[in-house]
PDB file of N, CA and C in Angstrom:
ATOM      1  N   UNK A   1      17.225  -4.848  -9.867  1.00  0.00           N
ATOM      2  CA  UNK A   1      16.939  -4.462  -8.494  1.00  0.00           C
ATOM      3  C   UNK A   1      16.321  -3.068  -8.450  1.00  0.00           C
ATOM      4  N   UNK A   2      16.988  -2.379  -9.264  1.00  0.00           N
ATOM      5  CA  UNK A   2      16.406  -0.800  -9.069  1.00  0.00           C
ATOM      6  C   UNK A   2      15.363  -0.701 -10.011  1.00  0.00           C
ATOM      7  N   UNK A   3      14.710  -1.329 -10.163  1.00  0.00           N
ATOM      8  CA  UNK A   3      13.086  -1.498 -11.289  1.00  0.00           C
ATOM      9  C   UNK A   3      12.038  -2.159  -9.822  1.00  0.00           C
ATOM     10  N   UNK A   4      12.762  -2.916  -9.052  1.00  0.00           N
ATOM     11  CA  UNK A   4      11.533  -3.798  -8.270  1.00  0.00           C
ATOM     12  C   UNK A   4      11.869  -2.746  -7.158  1.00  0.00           C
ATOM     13  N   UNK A   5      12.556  -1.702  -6.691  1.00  0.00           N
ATOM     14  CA  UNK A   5      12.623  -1.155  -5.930  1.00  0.00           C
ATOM     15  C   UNK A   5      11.883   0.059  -6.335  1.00  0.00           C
ATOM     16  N   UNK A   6      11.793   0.721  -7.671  1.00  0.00           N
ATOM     17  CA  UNK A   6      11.000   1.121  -7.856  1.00  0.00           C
ATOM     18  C   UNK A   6       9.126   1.158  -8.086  1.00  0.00           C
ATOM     19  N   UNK A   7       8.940  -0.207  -8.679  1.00  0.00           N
ATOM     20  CA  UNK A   7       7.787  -0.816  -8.292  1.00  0.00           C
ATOM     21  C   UNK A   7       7.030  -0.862  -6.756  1.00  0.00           C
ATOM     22  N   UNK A   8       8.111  -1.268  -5.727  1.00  0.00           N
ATOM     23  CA  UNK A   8       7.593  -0.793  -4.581  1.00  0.00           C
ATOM     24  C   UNK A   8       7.490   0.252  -4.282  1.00  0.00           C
ATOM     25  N   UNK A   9       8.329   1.422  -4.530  1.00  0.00           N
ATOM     26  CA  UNK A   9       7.764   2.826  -4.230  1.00  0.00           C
ATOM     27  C   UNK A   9       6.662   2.861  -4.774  1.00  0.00           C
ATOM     28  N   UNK A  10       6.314   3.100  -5.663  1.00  0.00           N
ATOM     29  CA  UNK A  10       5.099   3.176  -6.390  1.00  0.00           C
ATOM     30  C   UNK A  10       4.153   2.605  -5.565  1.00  0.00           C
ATOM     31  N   UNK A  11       4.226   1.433  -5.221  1.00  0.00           N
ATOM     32  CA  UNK A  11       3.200   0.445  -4.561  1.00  0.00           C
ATOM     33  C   UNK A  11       2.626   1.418  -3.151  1.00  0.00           C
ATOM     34  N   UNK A  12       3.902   1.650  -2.819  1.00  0.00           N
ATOM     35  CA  UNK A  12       3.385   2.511  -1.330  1.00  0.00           C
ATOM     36  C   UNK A  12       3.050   4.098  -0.871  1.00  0.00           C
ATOM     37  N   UNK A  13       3.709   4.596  -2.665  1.00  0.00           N
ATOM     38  CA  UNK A  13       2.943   5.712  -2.626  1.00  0.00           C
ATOM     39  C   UNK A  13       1.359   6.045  -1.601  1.00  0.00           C
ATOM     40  N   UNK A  14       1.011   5.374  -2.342  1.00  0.00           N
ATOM     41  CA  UNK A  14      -0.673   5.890  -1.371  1.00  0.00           C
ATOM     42  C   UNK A  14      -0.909   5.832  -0.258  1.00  0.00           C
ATOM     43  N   UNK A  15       0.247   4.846   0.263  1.00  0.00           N
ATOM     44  CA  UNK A  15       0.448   5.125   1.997  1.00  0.00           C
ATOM     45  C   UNK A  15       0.819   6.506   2.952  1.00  0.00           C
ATOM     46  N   UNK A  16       1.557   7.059   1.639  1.00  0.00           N
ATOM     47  CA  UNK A  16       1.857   8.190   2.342  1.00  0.00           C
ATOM     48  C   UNK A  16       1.182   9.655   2.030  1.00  0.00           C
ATOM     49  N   UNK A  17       0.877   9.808   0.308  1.00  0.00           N
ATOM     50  CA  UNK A  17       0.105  10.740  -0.047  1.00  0.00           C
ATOM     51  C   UNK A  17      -1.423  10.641  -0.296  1.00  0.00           C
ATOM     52  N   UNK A  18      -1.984  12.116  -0.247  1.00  0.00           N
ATOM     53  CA  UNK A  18      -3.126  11.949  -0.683  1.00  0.00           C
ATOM     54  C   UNK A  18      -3.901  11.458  -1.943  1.00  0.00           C
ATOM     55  N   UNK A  19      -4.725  10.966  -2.131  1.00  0.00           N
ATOM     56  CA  UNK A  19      -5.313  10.915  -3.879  1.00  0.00           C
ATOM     57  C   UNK A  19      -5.759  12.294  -4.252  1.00  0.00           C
ATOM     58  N   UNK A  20      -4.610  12.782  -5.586  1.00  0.00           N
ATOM     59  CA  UNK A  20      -5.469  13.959  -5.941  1.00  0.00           C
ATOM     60  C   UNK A  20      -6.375  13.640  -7.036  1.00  0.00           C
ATOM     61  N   UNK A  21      -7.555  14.799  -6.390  1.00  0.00           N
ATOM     62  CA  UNK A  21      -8.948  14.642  -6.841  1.00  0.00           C
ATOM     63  C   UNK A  21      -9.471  16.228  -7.143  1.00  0.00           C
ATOM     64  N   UNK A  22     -10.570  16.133  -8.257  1.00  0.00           N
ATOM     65  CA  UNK A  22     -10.912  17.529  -8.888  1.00  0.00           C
ATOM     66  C   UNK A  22     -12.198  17.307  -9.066  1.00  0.00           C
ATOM     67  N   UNK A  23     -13.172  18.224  -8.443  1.00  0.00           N
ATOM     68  CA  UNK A  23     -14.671  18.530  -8.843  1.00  0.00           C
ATOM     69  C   UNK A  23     -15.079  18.433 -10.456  1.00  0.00           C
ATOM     70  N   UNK A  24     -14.261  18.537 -11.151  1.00  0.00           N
ATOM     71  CA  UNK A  24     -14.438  19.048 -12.551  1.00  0.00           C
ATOM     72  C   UNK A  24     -14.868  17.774 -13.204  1.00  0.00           C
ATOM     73  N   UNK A  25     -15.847  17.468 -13.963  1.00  0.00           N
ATOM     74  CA  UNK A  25     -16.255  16.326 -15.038  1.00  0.00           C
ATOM     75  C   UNK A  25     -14.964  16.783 -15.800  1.00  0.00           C
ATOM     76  N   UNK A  26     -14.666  15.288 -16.744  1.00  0.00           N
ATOM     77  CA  UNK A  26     -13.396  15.281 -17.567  1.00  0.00           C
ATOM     78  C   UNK A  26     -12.117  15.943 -17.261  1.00  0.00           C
ATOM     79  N   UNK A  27     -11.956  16.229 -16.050  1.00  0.00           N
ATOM     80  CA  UNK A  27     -10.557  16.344 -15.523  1.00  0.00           C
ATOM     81  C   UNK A  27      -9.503  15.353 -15.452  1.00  0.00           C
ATOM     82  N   UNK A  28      -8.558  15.485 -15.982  1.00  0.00           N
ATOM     83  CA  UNK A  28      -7.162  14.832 -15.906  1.00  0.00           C
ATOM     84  C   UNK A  28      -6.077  15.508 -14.870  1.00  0.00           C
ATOM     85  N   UNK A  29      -5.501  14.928 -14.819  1.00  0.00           N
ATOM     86  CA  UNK A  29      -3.943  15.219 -14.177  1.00  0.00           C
ATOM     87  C   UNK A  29      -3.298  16.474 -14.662  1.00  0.00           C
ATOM     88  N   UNK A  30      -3.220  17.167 -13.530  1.00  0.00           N
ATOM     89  CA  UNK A  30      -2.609  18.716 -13.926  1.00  0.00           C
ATOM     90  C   UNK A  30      -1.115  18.275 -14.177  1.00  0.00           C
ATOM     91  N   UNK A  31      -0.205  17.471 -13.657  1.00  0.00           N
ATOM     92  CA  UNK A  31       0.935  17.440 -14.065  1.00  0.00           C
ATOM     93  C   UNK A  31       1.388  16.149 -13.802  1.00  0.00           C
ATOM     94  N   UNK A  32       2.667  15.879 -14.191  1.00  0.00           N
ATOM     95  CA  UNK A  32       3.442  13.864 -13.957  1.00  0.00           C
ATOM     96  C   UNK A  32       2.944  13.625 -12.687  1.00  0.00           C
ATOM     97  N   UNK A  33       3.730  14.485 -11.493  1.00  0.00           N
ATOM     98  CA  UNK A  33       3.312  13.811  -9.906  1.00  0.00           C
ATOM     99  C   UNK A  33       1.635  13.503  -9.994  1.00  0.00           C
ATOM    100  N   UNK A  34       0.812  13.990 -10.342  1.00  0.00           N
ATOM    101  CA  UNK A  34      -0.749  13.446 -10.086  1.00  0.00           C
ATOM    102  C   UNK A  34      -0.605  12.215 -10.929  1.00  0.00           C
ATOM    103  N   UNK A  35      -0.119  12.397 -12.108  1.00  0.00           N
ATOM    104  CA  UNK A  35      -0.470  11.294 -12.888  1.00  0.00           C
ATOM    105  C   UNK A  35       0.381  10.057 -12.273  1.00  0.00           C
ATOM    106  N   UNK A  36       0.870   9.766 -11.826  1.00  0.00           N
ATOM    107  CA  UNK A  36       1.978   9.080 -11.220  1.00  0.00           C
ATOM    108  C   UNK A  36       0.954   8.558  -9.723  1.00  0.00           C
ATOM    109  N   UNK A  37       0.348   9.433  -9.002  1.00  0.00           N
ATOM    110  CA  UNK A  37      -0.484   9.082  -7.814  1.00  0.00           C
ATOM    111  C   UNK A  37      -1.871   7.977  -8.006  1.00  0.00           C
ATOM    112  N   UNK A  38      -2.572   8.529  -9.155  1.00  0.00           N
ATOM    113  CA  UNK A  38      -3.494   7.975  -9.682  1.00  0.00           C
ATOM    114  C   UNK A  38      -3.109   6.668 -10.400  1.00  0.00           C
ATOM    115  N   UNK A  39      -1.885   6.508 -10.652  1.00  0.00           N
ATOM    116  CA  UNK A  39      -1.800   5.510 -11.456  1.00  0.00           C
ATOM    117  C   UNK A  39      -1.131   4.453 -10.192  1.00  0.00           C
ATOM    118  N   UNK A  40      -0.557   4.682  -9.215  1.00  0.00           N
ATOM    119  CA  UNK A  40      -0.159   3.912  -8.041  1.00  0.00           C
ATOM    120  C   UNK A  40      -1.135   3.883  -7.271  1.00  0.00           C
ATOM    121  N   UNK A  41      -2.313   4.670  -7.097  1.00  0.00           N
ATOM    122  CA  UNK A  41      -3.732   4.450  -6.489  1.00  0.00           C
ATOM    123  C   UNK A  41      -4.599   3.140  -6.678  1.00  0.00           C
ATOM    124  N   UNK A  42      -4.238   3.763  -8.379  1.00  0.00           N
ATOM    125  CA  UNK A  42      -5.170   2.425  -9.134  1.00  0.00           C
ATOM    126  C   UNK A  42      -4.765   1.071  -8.989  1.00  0.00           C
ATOM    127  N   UNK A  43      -3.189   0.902  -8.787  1.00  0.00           N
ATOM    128  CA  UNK A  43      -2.280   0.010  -9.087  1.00  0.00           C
ATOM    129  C   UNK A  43      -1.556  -0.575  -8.124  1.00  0.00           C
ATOM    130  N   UNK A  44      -1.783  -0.322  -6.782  1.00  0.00           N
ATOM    131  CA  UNK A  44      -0.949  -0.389  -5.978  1.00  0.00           C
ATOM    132  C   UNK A  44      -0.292  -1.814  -5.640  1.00  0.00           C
ATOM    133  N   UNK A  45      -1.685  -2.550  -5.395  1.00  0.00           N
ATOM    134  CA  UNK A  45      -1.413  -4.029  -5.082  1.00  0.00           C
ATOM    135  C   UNK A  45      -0.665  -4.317  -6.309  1.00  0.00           C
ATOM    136  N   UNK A  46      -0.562  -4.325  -7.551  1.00  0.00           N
ATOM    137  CA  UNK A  46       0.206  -4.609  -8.673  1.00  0.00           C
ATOM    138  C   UNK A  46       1.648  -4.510  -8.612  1.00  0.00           C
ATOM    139  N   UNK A  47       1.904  -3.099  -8.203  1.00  0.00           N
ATOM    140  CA  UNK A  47       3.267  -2.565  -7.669  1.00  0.00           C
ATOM    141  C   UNK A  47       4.095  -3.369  -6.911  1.00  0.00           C
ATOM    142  N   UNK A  48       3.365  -3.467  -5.720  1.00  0.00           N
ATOM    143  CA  UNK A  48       4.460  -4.288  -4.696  1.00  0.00           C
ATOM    144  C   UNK A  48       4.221  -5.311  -5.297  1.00  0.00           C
ATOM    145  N   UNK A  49       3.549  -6.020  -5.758  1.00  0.00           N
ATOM    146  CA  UNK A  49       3.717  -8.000  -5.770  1.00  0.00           C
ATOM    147  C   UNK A  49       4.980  -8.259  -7.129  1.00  0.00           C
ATOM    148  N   UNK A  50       4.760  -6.908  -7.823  1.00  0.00           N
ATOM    149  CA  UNK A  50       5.630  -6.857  -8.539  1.00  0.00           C
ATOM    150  C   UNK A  50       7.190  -6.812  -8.418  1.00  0.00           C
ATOM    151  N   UNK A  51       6.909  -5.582  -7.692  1.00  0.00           N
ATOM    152  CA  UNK A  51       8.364  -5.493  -7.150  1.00  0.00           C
ATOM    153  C   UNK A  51       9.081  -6.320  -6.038  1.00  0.00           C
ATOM    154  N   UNK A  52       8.217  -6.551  -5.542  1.00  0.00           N
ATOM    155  CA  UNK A  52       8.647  -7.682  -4.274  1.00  0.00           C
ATOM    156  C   UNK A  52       9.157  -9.138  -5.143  1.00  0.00           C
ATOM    157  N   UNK A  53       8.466  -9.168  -6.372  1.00  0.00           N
ATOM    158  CA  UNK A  53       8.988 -10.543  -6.930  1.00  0.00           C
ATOM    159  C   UNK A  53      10.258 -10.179  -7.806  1.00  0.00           C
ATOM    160  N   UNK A  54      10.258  -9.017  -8.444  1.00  0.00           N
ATOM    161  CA  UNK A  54      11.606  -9.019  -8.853  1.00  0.00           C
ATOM    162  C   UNK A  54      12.913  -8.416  -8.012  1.00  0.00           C
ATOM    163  N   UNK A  55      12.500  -7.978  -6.687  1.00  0.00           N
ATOM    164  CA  UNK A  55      13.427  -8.083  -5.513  1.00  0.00           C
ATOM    165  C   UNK A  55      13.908  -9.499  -5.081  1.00  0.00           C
ATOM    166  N   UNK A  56      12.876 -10.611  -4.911  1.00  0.00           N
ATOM    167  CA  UNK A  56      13.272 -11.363  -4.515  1.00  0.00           C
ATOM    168  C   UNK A  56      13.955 -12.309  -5.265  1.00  0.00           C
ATOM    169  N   UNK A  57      13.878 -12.161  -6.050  1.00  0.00           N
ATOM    170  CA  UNK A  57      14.040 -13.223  -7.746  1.00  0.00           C
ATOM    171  C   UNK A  57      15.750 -12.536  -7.774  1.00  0.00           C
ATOM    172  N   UNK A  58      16.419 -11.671  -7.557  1.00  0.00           N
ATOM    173  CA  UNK A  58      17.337 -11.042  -7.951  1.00  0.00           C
ATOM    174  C   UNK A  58      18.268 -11.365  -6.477  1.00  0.00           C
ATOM    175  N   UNK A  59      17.739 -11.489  -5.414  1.00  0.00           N
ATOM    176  CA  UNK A  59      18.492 -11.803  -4.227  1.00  0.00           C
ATOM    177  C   UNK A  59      19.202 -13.362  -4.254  1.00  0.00           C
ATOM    178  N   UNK A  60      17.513 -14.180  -4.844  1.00  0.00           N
ATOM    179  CA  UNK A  60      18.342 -15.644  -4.636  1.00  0.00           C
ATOM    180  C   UNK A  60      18.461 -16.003  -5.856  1.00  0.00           C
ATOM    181  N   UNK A  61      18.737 -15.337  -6.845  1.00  0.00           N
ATOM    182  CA  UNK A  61      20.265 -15.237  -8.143  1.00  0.00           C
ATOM    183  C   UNK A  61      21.311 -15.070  -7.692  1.00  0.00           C
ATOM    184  N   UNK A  62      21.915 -13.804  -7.048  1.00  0.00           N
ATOM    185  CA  UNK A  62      22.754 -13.707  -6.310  1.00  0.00           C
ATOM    186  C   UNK A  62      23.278 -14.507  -5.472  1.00  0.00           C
ATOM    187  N   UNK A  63      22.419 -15.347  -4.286  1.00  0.00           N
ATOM    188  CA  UNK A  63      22.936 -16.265  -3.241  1.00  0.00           C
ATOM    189  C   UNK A  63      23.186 -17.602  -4.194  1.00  0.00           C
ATOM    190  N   UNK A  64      22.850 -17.631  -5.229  1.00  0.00           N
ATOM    191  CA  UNK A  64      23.176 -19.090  -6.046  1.00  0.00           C
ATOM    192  C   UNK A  64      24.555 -18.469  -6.581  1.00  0.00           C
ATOM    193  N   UNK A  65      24.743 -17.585  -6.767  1.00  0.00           N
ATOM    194  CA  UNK A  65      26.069 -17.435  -7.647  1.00  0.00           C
ATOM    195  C   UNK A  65      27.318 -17.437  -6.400  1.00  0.00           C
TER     196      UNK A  65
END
């Protein structure tokens, strides 16, 4: 549960922050939080379908048990 709940954060990151971005040719990520933005930018739709399936996959395990 706390992996697909994390997957959705991720997913919705970009809903709430900006994309950080740098004038500079061959610029990378000044630190984790950028790298972390860019990679939920890139990824987003991935995130939630992800996490939404192992949210849901884990609920009706539960209601069967």
């Amino acid at each position: 549960m706390i992996i697909g709940i994390v997957f959705i954060a991720l997913g919705v990151v970009p809903a709430i922050v900006d994309y950080p971005y740098s004038d500079e040719p061959n610029s990378g990520p000044a630190s984790f939080w950028e790298l972390i933005l860019i990679l939920s930018y890139e990824q987003w739709v991935l995130f939630l379908v992800v996490g939404l399936i192992l949210s849901l996959f884990l609920v009706l395990k539960v209601r069967k048990t």
